[in-house]
C-alpha atoms as a PDB file:
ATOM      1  CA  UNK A   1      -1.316 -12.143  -6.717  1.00  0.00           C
ATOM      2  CA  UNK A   2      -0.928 -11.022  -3.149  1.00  0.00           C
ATOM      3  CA  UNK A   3      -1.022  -7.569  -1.829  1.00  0.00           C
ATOM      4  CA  UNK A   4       2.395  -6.738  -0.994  1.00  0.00           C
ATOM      5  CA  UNK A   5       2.646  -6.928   3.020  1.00  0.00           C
ATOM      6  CA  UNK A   6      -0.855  -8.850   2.927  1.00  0.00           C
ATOM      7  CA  UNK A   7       0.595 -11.319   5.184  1.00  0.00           C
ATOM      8  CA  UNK A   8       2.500  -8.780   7.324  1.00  0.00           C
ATOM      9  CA  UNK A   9       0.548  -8.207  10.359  1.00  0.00           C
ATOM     10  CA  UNK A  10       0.177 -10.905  12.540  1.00  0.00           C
ATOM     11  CA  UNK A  11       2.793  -8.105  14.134  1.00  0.00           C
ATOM     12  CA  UNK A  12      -0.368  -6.002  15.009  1.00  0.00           C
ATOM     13  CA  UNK A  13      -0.985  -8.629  17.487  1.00  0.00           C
ATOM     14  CA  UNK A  14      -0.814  -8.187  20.856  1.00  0.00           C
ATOM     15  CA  UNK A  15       1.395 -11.255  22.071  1.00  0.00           C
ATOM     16  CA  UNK A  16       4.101 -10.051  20.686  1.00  0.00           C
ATOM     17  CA  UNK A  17       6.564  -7.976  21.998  1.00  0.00           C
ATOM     18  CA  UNK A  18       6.209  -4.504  21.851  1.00  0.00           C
ATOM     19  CA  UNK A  19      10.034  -4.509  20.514  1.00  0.00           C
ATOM     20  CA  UNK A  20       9.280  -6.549  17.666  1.00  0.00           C
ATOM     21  CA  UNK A  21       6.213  -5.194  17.029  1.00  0.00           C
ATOM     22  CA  UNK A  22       8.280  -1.939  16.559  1.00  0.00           C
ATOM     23  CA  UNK A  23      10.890  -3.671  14.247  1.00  0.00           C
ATOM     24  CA  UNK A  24       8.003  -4.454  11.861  1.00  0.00           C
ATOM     25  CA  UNK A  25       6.673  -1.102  12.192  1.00  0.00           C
ATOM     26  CA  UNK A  26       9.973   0.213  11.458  1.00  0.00           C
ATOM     27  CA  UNK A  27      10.788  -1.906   8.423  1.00  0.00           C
ATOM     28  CA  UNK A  28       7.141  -1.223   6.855  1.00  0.00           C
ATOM     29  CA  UNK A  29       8.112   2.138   6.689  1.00  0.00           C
ATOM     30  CA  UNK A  30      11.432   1.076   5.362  1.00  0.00           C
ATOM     31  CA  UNK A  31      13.911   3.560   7.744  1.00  0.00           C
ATOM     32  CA  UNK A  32      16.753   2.193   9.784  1.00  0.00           C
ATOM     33  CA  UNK A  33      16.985   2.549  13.423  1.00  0.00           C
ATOM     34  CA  UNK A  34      19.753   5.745  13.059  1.00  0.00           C
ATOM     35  CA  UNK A  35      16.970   7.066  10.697  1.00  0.00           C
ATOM     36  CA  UNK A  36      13.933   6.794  13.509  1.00  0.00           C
ATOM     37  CA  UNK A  37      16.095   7.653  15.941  1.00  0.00           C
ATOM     38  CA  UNK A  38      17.238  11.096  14.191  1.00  0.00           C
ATOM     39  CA  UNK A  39      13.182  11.450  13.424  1.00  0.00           C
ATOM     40  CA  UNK A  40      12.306  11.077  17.204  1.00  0.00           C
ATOM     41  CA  UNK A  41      15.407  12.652  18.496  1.00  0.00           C
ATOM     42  CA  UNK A  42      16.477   9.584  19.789  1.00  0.00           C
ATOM     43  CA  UNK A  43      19.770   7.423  20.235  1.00  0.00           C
ATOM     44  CA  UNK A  44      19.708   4.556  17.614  1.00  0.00           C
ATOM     45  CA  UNK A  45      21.023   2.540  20.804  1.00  0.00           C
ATOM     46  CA  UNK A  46      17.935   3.452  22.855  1.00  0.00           C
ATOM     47  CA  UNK A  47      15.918   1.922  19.442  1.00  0.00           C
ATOM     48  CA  UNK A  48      18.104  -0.922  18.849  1.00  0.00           C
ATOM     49  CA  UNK A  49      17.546  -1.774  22.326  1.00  0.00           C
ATOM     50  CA  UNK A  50      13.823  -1.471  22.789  1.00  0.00           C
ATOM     51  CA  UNK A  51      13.536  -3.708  19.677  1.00  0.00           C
ATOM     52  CA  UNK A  52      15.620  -6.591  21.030  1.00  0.00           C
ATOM     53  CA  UNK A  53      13.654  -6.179  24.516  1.00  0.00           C
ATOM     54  CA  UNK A  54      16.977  -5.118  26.159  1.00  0.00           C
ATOM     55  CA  UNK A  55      15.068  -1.961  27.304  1.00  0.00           C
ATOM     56  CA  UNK A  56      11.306  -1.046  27.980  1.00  0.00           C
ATOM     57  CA  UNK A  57       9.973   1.893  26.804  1.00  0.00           C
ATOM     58  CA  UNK A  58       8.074   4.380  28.724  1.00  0.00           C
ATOM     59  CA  UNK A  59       4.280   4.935  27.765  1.00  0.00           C
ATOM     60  CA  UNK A  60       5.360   8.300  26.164  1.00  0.00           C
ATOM     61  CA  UNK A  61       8.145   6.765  24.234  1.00  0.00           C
ATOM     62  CA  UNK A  62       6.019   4.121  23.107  1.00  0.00           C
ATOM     63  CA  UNK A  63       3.648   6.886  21.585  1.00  0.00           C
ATOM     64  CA  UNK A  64       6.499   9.205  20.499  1.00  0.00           C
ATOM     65  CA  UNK A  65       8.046   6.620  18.317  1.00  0.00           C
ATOM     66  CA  UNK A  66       4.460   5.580  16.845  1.00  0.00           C
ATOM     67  CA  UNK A  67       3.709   9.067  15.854  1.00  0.00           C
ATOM     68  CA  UNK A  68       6.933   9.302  13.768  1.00  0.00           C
ATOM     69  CA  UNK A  69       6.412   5.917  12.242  1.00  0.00           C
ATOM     70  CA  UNK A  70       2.955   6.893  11.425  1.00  0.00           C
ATOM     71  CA  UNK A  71       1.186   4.046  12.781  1.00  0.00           C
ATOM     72  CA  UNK A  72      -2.971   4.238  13.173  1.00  0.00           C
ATOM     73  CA  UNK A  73      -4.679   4.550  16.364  1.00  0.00           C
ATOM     74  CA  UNK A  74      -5.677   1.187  16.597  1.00  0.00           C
ATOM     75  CA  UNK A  75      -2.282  -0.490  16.023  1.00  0.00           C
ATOM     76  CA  UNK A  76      -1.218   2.355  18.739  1.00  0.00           C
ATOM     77  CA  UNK A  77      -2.806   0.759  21.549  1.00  0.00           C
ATOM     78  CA  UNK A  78      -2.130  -2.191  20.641  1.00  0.00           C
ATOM     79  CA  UNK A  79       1.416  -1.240  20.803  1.00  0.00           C
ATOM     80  CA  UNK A  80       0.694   0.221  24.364  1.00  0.00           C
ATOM     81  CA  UNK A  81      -0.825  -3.062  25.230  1.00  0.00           C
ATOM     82  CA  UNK A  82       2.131  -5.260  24.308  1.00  0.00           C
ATOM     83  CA  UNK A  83       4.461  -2.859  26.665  1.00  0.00           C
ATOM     84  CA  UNK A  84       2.173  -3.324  29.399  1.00  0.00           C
ATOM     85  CA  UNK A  85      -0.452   0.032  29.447  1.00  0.00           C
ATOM     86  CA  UNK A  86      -4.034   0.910  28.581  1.00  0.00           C
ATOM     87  CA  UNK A  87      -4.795   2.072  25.520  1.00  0.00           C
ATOM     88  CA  UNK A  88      -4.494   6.070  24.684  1.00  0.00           C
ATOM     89  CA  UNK A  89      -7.401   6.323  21.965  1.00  0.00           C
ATOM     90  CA  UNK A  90     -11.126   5.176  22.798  1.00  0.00           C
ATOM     91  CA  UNK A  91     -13.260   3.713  19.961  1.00  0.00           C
ATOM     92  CA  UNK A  92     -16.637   5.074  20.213  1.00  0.00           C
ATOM     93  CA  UNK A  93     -19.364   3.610  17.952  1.00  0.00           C
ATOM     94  CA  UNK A  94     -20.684   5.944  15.257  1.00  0.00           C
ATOM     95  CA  UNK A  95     -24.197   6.002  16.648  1.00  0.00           C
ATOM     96  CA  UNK A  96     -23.074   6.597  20.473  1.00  0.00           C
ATOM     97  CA  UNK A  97     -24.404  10.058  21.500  1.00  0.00           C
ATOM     98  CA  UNK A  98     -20.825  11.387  21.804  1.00  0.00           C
ATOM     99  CA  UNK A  99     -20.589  11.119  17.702  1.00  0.00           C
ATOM    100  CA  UNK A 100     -23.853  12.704  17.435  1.00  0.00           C
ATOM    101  CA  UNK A 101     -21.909  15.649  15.912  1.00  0.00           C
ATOM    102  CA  UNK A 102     -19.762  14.069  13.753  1.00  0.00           C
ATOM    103  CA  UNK A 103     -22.867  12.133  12.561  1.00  0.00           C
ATOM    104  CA  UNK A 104     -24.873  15.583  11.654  1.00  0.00           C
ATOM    105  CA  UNK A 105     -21.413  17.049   9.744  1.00  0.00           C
ATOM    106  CA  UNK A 106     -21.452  13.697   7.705  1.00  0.00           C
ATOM    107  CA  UNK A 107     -25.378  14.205   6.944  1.00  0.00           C
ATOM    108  CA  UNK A 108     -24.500  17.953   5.954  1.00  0.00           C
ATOM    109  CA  UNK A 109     -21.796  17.170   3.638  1.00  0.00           C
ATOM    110  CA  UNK A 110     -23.520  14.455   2.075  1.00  0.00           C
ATOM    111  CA  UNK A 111     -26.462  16.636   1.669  1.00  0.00           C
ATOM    112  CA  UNK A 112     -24.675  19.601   0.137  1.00  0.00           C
ATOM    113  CA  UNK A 113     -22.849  17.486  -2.508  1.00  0.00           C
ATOM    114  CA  UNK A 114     -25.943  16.385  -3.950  1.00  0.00           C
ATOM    115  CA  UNK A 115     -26.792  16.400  -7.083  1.00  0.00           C
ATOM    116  CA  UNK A 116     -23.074  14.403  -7.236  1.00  0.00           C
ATOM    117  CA  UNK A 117     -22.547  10.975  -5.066  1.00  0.00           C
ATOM    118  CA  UNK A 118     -20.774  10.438  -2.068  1.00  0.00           C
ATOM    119  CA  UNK A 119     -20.487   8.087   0.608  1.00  0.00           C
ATOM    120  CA  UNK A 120     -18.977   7.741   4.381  1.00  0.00           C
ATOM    121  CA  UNK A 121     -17.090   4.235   4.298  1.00  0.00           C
ATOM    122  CA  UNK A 122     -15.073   2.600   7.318  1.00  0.00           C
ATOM    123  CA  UNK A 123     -11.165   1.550   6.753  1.00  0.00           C
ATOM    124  CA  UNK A 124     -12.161  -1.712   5.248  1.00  0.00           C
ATOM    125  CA  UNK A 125     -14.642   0.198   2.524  1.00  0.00           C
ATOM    126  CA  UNK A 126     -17.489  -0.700   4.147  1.00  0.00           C
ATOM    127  CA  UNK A 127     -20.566   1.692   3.357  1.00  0.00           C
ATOM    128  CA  UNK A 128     -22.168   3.362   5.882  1.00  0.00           C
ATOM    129  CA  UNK A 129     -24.117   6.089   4.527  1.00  0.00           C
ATOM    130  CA  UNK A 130     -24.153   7.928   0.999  1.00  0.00           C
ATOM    131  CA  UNK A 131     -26.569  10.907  -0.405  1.00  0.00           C
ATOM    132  CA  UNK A 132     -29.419   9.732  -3.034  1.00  0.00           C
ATOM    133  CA  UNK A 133     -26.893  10.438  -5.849  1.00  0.00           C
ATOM    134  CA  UNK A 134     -25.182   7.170  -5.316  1.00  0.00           C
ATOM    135  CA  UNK A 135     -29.000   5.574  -6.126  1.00  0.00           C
ATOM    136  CA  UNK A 136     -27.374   6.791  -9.945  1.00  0.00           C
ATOM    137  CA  UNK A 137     -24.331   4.837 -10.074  1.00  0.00           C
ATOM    138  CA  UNK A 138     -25.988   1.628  -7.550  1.00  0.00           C
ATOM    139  CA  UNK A 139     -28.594   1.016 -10.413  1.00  0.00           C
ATOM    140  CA  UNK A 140     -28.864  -2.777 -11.722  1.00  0.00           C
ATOM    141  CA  UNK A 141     -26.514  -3.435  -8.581  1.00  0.00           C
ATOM    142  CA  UNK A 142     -27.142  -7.035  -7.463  1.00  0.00           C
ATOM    143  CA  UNK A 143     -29.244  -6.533  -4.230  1.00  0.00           C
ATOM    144  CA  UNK A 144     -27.312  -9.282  -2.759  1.00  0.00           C
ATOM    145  CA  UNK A 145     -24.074  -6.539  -2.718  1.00  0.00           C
ATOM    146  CA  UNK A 146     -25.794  -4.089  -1.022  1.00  0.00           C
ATOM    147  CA  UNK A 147     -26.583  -5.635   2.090  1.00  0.00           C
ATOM    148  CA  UNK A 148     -24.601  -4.225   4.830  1.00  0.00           C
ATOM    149  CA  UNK A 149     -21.582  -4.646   5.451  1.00  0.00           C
ATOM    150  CA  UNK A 150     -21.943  -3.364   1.663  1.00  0.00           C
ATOM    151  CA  UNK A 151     -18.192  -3.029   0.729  1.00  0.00           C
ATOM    152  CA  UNK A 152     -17.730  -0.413  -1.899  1.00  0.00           C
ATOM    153  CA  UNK A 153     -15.010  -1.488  -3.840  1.00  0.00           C
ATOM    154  CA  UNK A 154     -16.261  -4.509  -4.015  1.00  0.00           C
ATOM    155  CA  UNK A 155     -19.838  -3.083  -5.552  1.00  0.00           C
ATOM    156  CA  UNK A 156     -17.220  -1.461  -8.037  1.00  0.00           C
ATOM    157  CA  UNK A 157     -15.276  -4.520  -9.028  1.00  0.00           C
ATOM    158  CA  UNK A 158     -17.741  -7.731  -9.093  1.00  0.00           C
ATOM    159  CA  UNK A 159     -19.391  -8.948 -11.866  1.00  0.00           C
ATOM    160  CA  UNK A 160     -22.627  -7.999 -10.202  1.00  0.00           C
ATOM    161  CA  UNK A 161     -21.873  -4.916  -8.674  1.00  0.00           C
ATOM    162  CA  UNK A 162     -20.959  -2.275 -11.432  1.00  0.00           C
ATOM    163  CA  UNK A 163     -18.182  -3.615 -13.541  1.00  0.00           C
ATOM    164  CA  UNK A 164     -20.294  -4.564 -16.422  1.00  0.00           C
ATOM    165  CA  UNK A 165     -21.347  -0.993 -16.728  1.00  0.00           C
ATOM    166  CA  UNK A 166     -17.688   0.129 -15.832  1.00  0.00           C
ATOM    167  CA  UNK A 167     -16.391   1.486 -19.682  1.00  0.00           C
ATOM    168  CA  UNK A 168     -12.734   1.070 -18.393  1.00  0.00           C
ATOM    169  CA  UNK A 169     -12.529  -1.596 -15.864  1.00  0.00           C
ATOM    170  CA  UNK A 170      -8.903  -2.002 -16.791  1.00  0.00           C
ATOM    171  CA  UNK A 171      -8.216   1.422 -15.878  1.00  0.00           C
ATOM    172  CA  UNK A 172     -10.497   1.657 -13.419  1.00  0.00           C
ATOM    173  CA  UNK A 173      -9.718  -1.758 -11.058  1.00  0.00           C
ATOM    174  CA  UNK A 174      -6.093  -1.204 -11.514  1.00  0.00           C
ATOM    175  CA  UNK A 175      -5.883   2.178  -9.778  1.00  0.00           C
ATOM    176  CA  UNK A 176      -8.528   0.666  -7.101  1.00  0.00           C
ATOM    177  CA  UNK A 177      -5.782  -1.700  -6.409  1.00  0.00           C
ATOM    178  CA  UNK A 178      -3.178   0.361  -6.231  1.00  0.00           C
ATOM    179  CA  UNK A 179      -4.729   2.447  -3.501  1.00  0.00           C
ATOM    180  CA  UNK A 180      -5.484  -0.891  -1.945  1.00  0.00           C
ATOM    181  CA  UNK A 181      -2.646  -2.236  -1.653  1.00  0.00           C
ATOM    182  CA  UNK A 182      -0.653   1.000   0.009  1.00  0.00           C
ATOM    183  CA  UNK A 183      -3.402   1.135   2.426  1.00  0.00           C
ATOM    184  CA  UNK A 184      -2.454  -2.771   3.147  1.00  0.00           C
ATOM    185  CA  UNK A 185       1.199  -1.410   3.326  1.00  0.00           C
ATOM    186  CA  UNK A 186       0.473   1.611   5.491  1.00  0.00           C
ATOM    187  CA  UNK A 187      -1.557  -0.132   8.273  1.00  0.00           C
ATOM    188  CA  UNK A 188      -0.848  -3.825   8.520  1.00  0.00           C
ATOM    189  CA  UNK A 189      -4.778  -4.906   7.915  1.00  0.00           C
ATOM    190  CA  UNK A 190      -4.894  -8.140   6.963  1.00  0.00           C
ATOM    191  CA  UNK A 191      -8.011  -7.739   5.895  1.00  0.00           C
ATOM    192  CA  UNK A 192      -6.727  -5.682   3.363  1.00  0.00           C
ATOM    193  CA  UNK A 193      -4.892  -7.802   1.640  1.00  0.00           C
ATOM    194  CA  UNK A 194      -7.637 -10.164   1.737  1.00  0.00           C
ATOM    195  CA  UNK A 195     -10.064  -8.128   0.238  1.00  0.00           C
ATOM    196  CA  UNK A 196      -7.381  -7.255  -2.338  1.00  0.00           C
ATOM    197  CA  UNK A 197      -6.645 -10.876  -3.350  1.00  0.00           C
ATOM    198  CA  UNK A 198     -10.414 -11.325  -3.670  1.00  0.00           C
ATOM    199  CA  UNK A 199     -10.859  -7.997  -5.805  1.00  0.00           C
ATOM    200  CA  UNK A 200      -7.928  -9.392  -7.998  1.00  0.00           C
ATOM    201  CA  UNK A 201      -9.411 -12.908  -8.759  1.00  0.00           C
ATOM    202  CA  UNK A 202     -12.799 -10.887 -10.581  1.00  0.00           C
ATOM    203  CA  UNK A 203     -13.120 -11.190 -14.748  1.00  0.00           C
ATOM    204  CA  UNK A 204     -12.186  -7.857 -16.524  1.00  0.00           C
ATOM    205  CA  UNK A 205      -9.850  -6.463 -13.392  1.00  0.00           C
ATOM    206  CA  UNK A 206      -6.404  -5.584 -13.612  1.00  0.00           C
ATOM    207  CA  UNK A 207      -3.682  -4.780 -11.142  1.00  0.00           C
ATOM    208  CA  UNK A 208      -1.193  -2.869 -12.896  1.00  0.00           C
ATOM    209  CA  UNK A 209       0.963  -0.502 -14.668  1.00  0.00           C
ATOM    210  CA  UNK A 210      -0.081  -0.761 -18.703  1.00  0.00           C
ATOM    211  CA  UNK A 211      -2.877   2.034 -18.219  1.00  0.00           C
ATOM    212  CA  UNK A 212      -0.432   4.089 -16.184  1.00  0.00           C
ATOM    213  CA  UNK A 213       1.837   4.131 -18.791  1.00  0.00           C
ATOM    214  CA  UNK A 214      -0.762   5.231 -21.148  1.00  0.00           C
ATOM    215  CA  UNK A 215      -2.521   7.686 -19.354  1.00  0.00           C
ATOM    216  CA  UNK A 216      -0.270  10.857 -20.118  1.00  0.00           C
ATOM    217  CA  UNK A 217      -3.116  13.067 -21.555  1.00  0.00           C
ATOM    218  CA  UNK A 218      -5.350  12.536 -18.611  1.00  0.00           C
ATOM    219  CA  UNK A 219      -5.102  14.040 -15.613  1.00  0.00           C
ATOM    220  CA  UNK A 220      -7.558  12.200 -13.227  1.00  0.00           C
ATOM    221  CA  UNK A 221      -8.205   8.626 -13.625  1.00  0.00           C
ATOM    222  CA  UNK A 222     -12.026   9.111 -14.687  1.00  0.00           C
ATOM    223  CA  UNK A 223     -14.847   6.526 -13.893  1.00  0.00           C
ATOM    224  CA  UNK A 224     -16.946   5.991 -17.292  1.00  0.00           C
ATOM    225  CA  UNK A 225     -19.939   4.374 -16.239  1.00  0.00           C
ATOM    226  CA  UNK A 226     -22.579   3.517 -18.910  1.00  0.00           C
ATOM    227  CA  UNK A 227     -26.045   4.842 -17.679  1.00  0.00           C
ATOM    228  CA  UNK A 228     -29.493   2.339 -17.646  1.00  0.00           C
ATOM    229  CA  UNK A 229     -30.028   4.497 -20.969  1.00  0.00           C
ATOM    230  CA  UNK A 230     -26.522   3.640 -22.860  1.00  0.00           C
ATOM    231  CA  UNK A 231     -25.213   7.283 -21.991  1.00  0.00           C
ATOM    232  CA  UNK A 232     -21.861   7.388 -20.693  1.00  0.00           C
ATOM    233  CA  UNK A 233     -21.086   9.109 -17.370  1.00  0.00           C
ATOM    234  CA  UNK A 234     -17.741  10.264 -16.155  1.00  0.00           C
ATOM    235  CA  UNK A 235     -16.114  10.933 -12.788  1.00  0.00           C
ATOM    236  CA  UNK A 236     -13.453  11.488 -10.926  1.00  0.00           C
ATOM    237  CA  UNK A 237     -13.158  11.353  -7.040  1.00  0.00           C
ATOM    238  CA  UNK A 238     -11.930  13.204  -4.092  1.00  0.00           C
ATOM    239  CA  UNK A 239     -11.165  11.188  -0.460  1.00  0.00           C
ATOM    240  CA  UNK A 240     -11.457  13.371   2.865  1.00  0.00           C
ATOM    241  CA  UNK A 241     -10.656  12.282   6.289  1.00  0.00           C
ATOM    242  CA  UNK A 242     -10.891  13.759   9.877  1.00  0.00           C
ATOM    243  CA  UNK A 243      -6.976  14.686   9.849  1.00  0.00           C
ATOM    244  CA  UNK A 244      -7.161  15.854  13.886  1.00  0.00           C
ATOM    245  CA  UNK A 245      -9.252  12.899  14.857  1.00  0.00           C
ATOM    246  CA  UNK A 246      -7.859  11.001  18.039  1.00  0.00           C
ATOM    247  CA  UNK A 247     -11.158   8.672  18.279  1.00  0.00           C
ATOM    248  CA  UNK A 248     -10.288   4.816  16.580  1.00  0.00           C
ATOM    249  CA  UNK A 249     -13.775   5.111  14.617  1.00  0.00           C
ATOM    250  CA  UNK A 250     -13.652   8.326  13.683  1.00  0.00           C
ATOM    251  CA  UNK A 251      -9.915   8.486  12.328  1.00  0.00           C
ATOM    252  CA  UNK A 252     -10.449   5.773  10.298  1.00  0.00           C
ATOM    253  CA  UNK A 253     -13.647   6.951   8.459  1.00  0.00           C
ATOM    254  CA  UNK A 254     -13.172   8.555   5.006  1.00  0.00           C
ATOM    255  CA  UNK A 255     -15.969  10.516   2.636  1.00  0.00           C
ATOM    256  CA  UNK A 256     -15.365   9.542  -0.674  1.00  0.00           C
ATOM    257  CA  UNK A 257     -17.101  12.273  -3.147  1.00  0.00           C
ATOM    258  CA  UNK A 258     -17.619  11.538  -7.052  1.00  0.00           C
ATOM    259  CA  UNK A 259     -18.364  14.928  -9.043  1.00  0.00           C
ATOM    260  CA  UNK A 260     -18.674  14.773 -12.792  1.00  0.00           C
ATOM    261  CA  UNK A 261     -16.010  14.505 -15.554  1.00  0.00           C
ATOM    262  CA  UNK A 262     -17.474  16.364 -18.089  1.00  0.00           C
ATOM    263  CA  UNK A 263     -20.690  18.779 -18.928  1.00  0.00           C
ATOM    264  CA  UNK A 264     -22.534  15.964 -20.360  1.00  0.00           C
ATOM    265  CA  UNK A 265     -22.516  14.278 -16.824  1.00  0.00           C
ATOM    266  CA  UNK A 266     -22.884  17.555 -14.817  1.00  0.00           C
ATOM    267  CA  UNK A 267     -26.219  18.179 -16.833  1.00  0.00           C
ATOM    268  CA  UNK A 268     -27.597  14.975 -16.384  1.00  0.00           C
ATOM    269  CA  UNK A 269     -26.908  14.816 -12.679  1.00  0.00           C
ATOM    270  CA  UNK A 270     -28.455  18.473 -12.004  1.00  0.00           C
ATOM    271  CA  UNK A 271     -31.328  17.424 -14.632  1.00  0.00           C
ATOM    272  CA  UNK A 272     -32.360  13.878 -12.526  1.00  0.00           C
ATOM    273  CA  UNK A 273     -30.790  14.319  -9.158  1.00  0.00           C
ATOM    274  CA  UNK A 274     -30.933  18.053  -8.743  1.00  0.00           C
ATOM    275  CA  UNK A 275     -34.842  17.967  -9.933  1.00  0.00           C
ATOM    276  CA  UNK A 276     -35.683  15.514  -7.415  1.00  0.00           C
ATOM    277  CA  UNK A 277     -33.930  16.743  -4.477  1.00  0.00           C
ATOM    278  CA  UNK A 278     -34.717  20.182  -5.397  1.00  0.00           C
ATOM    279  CA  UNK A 279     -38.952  19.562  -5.808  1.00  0.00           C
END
């Protein structure tokens, strides 16, 4: 089954017009043009027209109307591209000595979680860098899996990675999915949907609703991840961006940090991660 808009965004390209490429835009955020328009103080003329390439828009409109449709940095420019201007947001690599900073606050928060995981993934999932707590969860991880690009959900979800060990991989894979597929939704990746459809085809995962419906008592959807010993471990995790970020790479990195379910896990974390970070 295909993530829902999966196939969308061949719009993201930049042959196509910049009016249709704000029609899609538009319609993946499901408003009308009166409804944009009254969001960017607008006439729904002036949209209706700059859709149907009857008008241009000026670099500012072009960014005005992208901000209320909520559309990333990098579909931005290519927006500004398609109506004929440079690009408004630079993509600077993460090792580049202008992200040297940004690189040191990732090393201090992963640090300062410790004895719980985290990691620093790209908007595709794609590790690049975690604390030595994620060295618990990794374990028995098919070494193949964790060659970069390592993709995390894909660690999570493949039969060598750590679904075998995953307690409730129904659970679990279906509310990977979900957040999958509304990231698909929300930015037009294609890769997205790829990744999803791969995800999807792997033994043991599910996409939907039944554990939703079931989960009433709960109020997280925990990971329960059997340990090398047999002991179950539970967590439940937390996703943090750079909300003022107007860099490409940096806006679309996330930290994704795991902290423990229950005492049994806390203890057990302090006891071997704790111990060994702390000498």
């Amino acid at each position: 089954m295909a993530a829902p808009a999966a196939s969308s965004t061949a719009i993201t390209g930049t042959s196509a017009p910049v009016g249709e490429l704000l029609r899609a835009w538009r319609q993946r955020r499901s408003l009308s043009q009166l409804e944009l328009a009254l969001d960017a103080d607008v006439s729904s003329r002036h949209v209706s027209f700059l859709e149907t390439g009857r008008a241009r828009p000026s670099r500012a409109m072009v960014l005005r109307l992208a901000e209320h449709l909520e559309i990333p940095l990098r579909e931005r420019n290519a927006l500004l591209l398609a109506a004929g201007y440079a690009p408004a947001f630079a993509e600077r690599a993460l090792d580049s000595e202008q992200m040297e900073p940004v690189r040191a606050a990732l090393a201090r928060f992963l640090r300062a979680h410790e004895p719980f995981p985290a990691v620093v993934i790209d908007r595709r999932h794609d590790l690049l860098d975690a604390n030595d707590a994620v060295a618990l969860l990794t374990a028995g991880v098919d070494a193949e899996l964790l060659e970069p690009p390592a993709n995390v959900l894909r660690i999570a979800l493949h039969p060598r990675g750590l679904a075998p060990r995953v307690r409730n991989l129904g659970e679990w894979s279906a509310h990977l999915l979900r957040g999958l597929r509304r990231e698909a939704a929300a930015t037009g990746d294609p890769a997205l949907g790829r990744l999803h459809d791969e995800l999807a085809s792997y033994p043991g995962v599910e996409l939907d609703t039944a554990h939703e419906q079931a989960a009433g008592s709960e109020v997280l959807a925990p990971l329960r991840l059997l340990a090398g010993d047999g002991e179950e471990l539970s967590f439940f995790s937390t996703i943090s961006t750079f909300g003022t970020a107007l860099d490409i790479t940096l806006a679309e990195l996330s930290i994704e940090a795991f902290y423990p379910a229950n005492a049994a896990t806390a203890e057990r974390l302090l006891r071997e991660i704790g111990a060994a970070g702390g000498g």
